[in-house]
Protein backbone atom coordinates (compact mmCIF):
# COMPACT_ATOMS: atom_id res chain seq x y z
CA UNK A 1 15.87 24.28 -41.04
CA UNK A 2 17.91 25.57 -38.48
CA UNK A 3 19.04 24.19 -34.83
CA UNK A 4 18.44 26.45 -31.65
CA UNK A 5 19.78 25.57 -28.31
CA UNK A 6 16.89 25.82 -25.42
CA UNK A 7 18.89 25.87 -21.81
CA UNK A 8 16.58 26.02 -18.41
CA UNK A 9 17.63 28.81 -16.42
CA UNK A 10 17.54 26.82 -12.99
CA UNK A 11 18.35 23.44 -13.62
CA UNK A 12 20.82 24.23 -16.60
CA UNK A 13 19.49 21.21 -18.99
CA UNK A 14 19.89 22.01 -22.66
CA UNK A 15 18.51 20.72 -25.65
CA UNK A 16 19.30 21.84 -29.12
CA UNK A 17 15.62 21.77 -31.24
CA UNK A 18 14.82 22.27 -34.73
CA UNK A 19 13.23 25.56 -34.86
CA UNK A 20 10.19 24.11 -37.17
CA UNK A 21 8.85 22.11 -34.16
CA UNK A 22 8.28 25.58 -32.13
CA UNK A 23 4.71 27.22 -32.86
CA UNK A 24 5.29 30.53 -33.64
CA UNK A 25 3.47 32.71 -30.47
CA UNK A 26 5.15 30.01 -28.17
CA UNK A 27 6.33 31.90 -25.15
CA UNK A 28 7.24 29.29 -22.72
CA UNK A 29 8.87 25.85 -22.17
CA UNK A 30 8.78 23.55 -19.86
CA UNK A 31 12.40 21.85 -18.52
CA UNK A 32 11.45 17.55 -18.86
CA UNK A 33 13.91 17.15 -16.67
CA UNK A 34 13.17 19.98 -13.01
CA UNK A 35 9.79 20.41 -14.86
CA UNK A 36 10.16 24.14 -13.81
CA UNK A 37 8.46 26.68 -16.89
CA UNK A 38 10.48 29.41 -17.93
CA UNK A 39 10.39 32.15 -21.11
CA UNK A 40 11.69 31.42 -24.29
CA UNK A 41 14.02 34.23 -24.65
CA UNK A 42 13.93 36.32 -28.20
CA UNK A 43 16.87 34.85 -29.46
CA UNK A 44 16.38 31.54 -29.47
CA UNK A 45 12.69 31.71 -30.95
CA UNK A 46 11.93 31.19 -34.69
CA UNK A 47 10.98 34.74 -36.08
CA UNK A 48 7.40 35.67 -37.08
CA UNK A 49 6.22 37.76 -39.85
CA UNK A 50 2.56 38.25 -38.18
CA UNK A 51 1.50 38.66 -34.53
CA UNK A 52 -0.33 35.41 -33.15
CA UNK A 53 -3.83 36.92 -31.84
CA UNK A 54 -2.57 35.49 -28.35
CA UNK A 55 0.70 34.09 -27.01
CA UNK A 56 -0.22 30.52 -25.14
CA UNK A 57 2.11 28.54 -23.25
CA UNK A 58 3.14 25.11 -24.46
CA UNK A 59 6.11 22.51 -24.47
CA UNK A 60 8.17 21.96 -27.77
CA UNK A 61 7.30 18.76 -28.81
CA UNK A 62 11.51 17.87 -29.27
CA UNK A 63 12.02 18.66 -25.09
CA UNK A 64 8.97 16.34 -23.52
CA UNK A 65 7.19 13.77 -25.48
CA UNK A 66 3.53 13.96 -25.41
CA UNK A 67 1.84 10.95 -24.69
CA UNK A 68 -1.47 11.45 -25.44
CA UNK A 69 -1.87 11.96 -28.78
CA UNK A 70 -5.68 12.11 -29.24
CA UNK A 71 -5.35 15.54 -26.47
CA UNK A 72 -7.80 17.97 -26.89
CA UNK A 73 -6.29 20.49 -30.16
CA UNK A 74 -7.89 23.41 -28.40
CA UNK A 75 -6.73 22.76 -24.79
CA UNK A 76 -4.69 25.76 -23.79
CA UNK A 77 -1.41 24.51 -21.12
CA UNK A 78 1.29 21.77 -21.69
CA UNK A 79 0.49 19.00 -23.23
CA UNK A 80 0.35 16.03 -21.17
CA UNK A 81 3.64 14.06 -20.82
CA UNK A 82 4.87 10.49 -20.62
CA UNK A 83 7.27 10.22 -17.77
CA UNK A 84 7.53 7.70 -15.05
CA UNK A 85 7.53 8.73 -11.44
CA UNK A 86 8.99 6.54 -8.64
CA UNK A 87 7.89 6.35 -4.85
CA UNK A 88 10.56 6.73 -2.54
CA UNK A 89 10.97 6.87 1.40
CA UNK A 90 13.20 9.38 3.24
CA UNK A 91 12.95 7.96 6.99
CA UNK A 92 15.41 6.90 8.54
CA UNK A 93 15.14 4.15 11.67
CA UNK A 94 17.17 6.50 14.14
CA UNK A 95 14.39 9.21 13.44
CA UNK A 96 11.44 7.40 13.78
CA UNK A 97 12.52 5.49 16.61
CA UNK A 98 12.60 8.34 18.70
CA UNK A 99 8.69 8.57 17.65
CA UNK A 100 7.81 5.60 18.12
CA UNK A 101 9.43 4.94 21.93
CA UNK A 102 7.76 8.27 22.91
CA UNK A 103 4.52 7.20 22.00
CA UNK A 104 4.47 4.11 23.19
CA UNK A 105 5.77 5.43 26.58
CA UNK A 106 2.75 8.22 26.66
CA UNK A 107 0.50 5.43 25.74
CA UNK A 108 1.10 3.67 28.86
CA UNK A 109 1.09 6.32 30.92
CA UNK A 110 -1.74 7.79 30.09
CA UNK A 111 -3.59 4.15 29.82
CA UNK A 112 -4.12 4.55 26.21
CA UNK A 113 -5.65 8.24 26.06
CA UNK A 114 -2.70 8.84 24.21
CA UNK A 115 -3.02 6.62 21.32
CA UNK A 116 -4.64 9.27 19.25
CA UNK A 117 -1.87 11.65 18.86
CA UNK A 118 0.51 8.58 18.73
CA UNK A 119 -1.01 7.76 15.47
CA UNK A 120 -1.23 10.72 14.26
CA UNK A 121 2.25 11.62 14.93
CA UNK A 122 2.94 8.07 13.10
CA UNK A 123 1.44 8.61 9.88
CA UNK A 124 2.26 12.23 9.47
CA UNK A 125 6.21 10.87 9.70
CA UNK A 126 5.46 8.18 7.74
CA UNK A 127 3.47 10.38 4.65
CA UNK A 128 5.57 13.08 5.54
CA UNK A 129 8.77 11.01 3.74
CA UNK A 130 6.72 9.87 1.51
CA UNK A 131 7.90 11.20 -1.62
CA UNK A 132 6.10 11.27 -5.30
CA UNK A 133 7.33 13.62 -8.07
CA UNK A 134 9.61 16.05 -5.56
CA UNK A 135 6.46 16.72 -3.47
CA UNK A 136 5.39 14.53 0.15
CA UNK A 137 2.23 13.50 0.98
CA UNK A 138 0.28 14.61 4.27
CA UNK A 139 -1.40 13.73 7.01
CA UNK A 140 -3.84 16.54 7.78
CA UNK A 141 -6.08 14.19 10.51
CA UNK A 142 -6.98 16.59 13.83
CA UNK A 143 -5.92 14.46 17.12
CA UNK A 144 -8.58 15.67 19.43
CA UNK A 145 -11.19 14.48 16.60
CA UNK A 146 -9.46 11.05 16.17
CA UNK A 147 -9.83 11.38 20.26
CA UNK A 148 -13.67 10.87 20.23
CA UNK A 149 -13.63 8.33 18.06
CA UNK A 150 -11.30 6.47 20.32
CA UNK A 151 -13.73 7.44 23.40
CA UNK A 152 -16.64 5.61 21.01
CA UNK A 153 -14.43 2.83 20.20
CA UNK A 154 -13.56 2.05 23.82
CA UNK A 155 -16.94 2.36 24.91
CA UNK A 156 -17.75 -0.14 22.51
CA UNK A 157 -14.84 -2.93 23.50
CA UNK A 158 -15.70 -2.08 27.36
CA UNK A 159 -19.57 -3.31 26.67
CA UNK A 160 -18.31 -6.64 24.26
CA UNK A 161 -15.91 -7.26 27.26
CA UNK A 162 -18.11 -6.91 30.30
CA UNK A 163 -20.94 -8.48 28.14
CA UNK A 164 -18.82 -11.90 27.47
CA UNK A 165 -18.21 -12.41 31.01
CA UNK A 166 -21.45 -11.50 32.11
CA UNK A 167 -23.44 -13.50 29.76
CA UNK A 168 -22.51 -15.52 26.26
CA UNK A 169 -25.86 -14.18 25.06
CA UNK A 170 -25.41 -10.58 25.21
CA UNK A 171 -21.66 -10.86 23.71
CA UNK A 172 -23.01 -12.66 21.15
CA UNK A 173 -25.78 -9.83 20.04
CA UNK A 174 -23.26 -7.54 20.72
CA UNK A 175 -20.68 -9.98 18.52
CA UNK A 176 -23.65 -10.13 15.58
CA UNK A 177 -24.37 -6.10 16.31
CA UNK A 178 -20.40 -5.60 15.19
CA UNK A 179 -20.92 -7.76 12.48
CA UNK A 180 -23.65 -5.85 11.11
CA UNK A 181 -22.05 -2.64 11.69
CA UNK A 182 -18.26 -3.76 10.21
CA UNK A 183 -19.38 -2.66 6.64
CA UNK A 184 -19.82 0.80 7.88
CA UNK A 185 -16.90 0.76 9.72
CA UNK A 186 -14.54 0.07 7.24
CA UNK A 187 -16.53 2.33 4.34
CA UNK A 188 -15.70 5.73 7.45
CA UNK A 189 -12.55 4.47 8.35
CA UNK A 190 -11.46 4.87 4.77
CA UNK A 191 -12.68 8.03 4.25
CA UNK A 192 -11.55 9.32 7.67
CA UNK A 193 -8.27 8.26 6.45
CA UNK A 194 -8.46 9.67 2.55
CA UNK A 195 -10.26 12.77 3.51
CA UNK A 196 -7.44 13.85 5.54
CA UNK A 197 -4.38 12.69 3.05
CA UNK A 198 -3.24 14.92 0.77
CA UNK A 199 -0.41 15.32 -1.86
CA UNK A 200 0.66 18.72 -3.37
CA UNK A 201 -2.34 20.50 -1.45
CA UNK A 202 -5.22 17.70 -3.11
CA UNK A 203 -6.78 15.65 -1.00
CA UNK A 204 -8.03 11.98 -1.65
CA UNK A 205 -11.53 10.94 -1.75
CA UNK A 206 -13.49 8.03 -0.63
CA UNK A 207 -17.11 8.22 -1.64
CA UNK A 208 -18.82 4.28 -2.02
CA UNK A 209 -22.26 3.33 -2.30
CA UNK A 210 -23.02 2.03 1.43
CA UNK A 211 -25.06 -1.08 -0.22
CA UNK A 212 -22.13 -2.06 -1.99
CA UNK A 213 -20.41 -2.44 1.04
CA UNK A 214 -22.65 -4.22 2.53
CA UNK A 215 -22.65 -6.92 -0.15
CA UNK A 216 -19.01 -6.98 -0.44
CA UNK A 217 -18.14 -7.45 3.51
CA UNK A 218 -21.44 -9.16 4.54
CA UNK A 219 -23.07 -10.95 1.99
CA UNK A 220 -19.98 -12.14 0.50
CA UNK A 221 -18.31 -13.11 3.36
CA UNK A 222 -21.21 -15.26 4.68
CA UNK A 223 -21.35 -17.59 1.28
CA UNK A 224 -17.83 -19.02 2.19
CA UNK A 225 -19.46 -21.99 4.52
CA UNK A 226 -21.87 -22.36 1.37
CA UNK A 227 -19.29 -21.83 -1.63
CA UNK A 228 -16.80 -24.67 0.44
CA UNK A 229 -14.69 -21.15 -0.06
CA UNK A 230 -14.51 -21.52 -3.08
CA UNK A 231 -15.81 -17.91 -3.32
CA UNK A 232 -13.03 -16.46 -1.54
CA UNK A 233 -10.91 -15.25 -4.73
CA UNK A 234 -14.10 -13.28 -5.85
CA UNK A 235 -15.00 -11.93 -2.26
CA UNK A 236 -11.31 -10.54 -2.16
CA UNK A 237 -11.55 -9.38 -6.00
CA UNK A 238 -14.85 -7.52 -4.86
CA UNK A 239 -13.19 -5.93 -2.08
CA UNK A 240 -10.13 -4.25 -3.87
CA UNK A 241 -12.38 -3.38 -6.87
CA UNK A 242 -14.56 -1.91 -3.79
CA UNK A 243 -11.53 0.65 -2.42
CA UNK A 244 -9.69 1.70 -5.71
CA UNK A 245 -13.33 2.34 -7.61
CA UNK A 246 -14.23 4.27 -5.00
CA UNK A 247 -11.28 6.17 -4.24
CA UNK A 248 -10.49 9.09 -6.12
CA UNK A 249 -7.30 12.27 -5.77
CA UNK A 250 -9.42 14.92 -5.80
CA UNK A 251 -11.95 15.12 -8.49
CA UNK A 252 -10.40 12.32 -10.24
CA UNK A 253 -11.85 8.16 -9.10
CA UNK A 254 -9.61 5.62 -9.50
CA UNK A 255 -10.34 2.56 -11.39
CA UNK A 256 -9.56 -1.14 -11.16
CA UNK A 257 -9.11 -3.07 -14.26
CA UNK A 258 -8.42 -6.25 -12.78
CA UNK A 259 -10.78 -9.50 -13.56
CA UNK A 260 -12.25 -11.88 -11.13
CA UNK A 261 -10.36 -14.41 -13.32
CA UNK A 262 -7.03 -13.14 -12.30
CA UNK A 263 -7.61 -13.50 -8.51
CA UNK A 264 -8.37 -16.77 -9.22
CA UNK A 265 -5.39 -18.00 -10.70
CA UNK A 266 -3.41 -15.93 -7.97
CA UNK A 267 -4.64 -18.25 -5.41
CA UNK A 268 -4.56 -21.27 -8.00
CA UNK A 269 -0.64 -20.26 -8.60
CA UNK A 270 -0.33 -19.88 -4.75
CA UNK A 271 -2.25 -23.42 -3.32
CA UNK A 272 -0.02 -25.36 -5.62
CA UNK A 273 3.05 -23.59 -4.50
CA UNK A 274 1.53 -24.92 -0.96
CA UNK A 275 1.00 -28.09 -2.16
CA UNK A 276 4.61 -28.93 -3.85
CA UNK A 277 6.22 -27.13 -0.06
CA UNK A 278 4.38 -29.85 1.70
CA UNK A 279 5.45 -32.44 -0.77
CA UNK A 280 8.80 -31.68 -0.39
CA UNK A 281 8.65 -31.38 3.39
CA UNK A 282 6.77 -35.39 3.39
CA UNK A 283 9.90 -36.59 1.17
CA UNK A 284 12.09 -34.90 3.00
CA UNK A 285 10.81 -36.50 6.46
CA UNK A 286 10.28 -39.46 4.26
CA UNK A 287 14.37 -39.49 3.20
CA UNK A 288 15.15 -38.22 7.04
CA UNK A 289 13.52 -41.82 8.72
CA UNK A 290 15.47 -43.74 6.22
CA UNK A 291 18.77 -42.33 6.40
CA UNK A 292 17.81 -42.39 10.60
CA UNK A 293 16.89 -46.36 10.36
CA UNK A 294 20.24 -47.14 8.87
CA UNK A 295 21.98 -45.32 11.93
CA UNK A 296 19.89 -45.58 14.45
CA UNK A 297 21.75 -48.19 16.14
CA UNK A 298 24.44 -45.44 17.26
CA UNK A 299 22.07 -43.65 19.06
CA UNK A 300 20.77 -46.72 21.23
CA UNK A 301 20.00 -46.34 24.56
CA UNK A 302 22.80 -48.09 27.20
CA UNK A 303 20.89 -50.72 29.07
CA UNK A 304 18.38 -51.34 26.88
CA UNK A 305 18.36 -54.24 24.54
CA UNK A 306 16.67 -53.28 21.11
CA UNK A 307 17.17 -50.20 19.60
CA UNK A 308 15.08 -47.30 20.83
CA UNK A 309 15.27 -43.78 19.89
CA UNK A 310 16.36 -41.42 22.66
CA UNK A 311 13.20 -38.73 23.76
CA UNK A 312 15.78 -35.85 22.86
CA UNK A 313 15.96 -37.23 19.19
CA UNK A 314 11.90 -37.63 19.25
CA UNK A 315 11.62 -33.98 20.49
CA UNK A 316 13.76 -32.46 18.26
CA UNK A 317 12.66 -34.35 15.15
CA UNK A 318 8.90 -32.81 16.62
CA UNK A 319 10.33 -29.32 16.76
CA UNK A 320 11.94 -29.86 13.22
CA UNK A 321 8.65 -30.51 11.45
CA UNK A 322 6.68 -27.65 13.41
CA UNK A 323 9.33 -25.40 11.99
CA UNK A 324 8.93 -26.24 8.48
CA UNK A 325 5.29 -25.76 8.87
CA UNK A 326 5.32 -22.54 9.99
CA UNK A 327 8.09 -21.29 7.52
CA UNK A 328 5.33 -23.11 4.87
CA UNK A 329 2.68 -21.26 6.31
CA UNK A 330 4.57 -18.12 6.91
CA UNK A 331 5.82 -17.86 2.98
CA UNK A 332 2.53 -18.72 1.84
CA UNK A 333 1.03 -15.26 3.42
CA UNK A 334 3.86 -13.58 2.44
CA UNK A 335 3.43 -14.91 -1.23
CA UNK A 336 -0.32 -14.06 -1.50
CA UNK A 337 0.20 -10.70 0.43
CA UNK A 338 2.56 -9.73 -2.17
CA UNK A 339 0.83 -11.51 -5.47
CA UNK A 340 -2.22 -9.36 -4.35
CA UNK A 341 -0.71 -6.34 -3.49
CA UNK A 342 1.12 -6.47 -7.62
CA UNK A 343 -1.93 -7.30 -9.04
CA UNK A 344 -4.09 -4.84 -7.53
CA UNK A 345 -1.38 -1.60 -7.72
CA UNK A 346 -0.78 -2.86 -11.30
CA UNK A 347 -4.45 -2.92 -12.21
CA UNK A 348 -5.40 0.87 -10.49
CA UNK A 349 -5.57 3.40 -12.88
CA UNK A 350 -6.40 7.25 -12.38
CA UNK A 351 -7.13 9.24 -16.23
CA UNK A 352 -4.52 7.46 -18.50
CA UNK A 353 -1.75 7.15 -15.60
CA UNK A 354 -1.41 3.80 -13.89
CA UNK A 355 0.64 2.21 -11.15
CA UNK A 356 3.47 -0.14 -11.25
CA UNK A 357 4.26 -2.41 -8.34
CA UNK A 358 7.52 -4.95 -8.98
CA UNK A 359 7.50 -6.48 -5.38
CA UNK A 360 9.48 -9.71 -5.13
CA UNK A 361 8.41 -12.27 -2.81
CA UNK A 362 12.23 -13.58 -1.95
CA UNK A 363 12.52 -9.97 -1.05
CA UNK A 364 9.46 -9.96 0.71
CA UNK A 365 9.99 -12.82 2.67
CA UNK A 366 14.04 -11.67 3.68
CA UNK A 367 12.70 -8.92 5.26
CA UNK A 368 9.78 -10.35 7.49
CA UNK A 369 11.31 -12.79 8.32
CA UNK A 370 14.64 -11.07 9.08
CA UNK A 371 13.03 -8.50 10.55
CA UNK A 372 11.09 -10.89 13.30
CA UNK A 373 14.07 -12.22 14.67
CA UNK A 374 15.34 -8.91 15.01
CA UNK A 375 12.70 -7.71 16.81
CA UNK A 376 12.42 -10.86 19.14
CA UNK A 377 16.29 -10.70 19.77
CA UNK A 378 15.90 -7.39 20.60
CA UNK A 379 13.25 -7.50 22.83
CA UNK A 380 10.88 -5.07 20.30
CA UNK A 381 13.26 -2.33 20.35
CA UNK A 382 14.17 -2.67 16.59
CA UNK A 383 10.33 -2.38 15.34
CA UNK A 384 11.23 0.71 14.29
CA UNK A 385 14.15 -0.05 12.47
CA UNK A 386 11.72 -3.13 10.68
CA UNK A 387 9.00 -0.93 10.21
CA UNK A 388 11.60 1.79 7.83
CA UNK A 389 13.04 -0.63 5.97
CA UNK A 390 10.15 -2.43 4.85
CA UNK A 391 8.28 1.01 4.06
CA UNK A 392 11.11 1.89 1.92
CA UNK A 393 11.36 -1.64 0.30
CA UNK A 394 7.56 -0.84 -0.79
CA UNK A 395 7.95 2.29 -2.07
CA UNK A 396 10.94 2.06 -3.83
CA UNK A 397 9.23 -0.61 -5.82
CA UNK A 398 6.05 1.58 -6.38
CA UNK A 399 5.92 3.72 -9.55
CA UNK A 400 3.57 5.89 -11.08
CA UNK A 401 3.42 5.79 -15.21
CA UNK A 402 2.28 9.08 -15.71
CA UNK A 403 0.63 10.29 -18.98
CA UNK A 404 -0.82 13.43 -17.38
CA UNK A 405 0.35 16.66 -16.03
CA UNK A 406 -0.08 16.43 -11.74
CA UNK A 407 -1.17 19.80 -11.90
CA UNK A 408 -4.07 18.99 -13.82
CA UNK A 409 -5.76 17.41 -11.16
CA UNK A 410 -8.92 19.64 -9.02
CA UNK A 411 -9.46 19.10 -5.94
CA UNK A 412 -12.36 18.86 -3.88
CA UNK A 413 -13.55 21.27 -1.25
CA UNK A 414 -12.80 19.46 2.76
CA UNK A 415 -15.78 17.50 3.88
CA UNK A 416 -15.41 16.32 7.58
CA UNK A 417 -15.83 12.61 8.12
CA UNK A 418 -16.03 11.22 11.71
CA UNK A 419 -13.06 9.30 13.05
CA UNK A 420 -15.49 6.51 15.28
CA UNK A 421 -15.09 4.01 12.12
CA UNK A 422 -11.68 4.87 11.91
CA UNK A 423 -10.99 4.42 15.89
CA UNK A 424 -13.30 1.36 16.21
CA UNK A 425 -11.94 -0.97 13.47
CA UNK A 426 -8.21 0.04 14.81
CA UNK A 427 -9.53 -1.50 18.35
CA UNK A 428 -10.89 -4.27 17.30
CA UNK A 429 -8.03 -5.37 14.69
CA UNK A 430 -9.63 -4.60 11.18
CA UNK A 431 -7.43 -4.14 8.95
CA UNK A 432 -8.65 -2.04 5.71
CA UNK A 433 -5.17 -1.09 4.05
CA UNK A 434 -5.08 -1.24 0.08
């Protein structure tokens, strides 16, 4: 056997392969590391006796590893390849805070009217630096469609407001009327959002079963009192399974392989993280009025006989404990906002590929909480700057494990969805992110 030397005409990478491990009729490669194709030239091809019936177009098993080794023998193309593909985010806070200050400007001048192309103009920066496998995702969403929806949704927030003060009876049908209708609210708003989200010319898909959704963010939902919430890990297990099963790039659904199991001991893992913070905080308070017994003579009041603790003392000791109850509270979110958002990246598959998320929740809670006293310091001018770095933090800990080719994916022909579910749940503060 003899060693050729393959070299990629734009990236330069060479690779020296055993000539046995090219197919004779093999008239292409493909560079593992630019993943640009490009002809074998004559020289550095094993030679032939016979003619194949018809040259096909592969990748020498020595320059990318297939992955998938049960692959269809008779499937014409490259072979699918193992590689793994990290998000990353090229925004920088300078650029989107010019953005962001001019929307929020035109949103108050125009009362609102606006807000459409502000979020447009927000999410096509934001997928726009978005990058996956040297291509960005975009935001294809028409303003002036997203406007009507915004027309319905303040229509609707108009008629809940005049209807409270007018009468607690009508805001309350109203109230149960936006209860009913919050299932289909969220199932349009996603596919609003999907439908016009693309990456390398696909678009994403959002296709659910309406009932579904109605069991997941009604029924569900309304067995909490019942369940003592003791339903809520399933509910929220539902709900993820819900998106990713129903999302798809393309032709190609997603799927969830998490277990109901798992969400529960994410929120078992998480309440006694609560419950050994508040433990701490009691015997720290607990070590605090001892160690303030033994001196609390230097602190008595002049003219009083007895010792007494001065109101200053009492309000800042008051102030202390609020404080470590909110930073409690505050890491707990932040712990079971990132736990879930690990477990349900980690569990989404699409074909054989599958996401890896390797968010930190020290990390996690540096930069919200760093970033909130940055912003009230400087009077919300750095949201921007908050908004970047967190996006980036997320990304840059996002991969995708890909055992298939990107280019393998079809799309789908662009079906039109109406923005009012979209518009509607952004008004009234529904949040439907992954």
């Amino acid at each position: 056997m003899s060693q050729i030397t393959i070299t990629c005409p734009f990236c330069s990478f060479s690779r020296d392969v055993d000539d046995s491990t090219i197919p004779a009729g093999v008239t292409a490669a493909i560079c593992p590391k630019c993943r640009q194709r490009f002809t074998i030239a004559e020289a550095s091809r094993p030679s032939a006796d016979h003619k194949p019936e018809q040259a096909r177009e592969v990748t020498p098993p020595s320059l990318t590893r297939c992955a998938d080794s049960d692959a269809d023998s008779n499937e014409t193309g490259p072979l699918p390849v193992h590689r793994k593909l990290r998000f990353s985010f090229t925004g920088s806070a300078k650029e989107y805070f010019g953005i962001w200050i001019v929307n929020n400007l035109l949103k108050m001048v125009t009362l609102g009217i606006y807000s459409a192309w502000a979020k447009v103009r927000k999410r096509q920066y934001f997928y726009g630096n978005t990058v996956l496998g040297q291509s960005t995702f975009n935001y294809l969403a028409d303003p002036k469609i997203l406007f009507r929806g915004w027309l319905i949704a303040a229509l609707c927030f108009i008629l809940y407001s005049v209807g409270n003060k007018l009468n607690p009876v009508v805001s309350s049908v109203l109230g149960l009327l936006f209860f009913v209708a919050m299932p289909w609210l969220i199932v349009r708003s996603r596919s609003f959002n999907l439908r016009n989200s693309d990456h390398r010319n696909i678009r994403f898909t959002f296709d659910p079963d309406y009932a579904e959704a109605y069991l997941v963010f009604a029924a569900l939902p309304m067995l909490l009192p019942l369940t003592l919430g003791l339903i809520f890990p399933y509910m929220v297990y539902r709900q993820k399974k819900f998106f990713v099963e129903n999302s798809g790039y393309g032709r190609t659904r997603f799927s969830f392989e998490a277990t109901a199991s798992e969400f529960y001991l994410l929120f078992l893992k998480a309440a006694g993280w609560f419950v050994l913070l508040i433990l701490a905080i009691i015997a720290g308070l607990v070590f605090f009025s001892a160690v303030w017994s033994e001196f609390l003579p230097l602190f008595r009041d002049i003219g009083e006989t007895g010792a007494s603790i001065p109101p200053k003392a009492i309000a800042l000791f008051v102030v202390l404990i609020i404080l470590l109850l909110n930073l409690v509270y505050l890491y707990f979110a932040i712990y079971i906002r990132t736990a879930l958002t690990n477990l349900s990246w980690n569990a989404t598959r699409i074909r054989k590929s599958r996401f890896i998320s390797t968010l930190r929740v020290r990390d996690m809670a540096w930069l919200y909480i760093s970033s909130a006293v940055a912003i009230l310091f400087s009077f919300g001018l750095l949201v921007p700057w908050a908004s970047v770095r967190i996006t980036r933090y997320k990304l840059e800990n996002l991969t995708l494990d890909l055992h298939d080719d990107l280019e393998g994916f079809l799309g789908w022909g662009h079906q039109g969805v109406g923005p009012a579910g979209e518009e509607i749940g952004d008004m009234f503060g529904i949040d439907i992110g992954l």
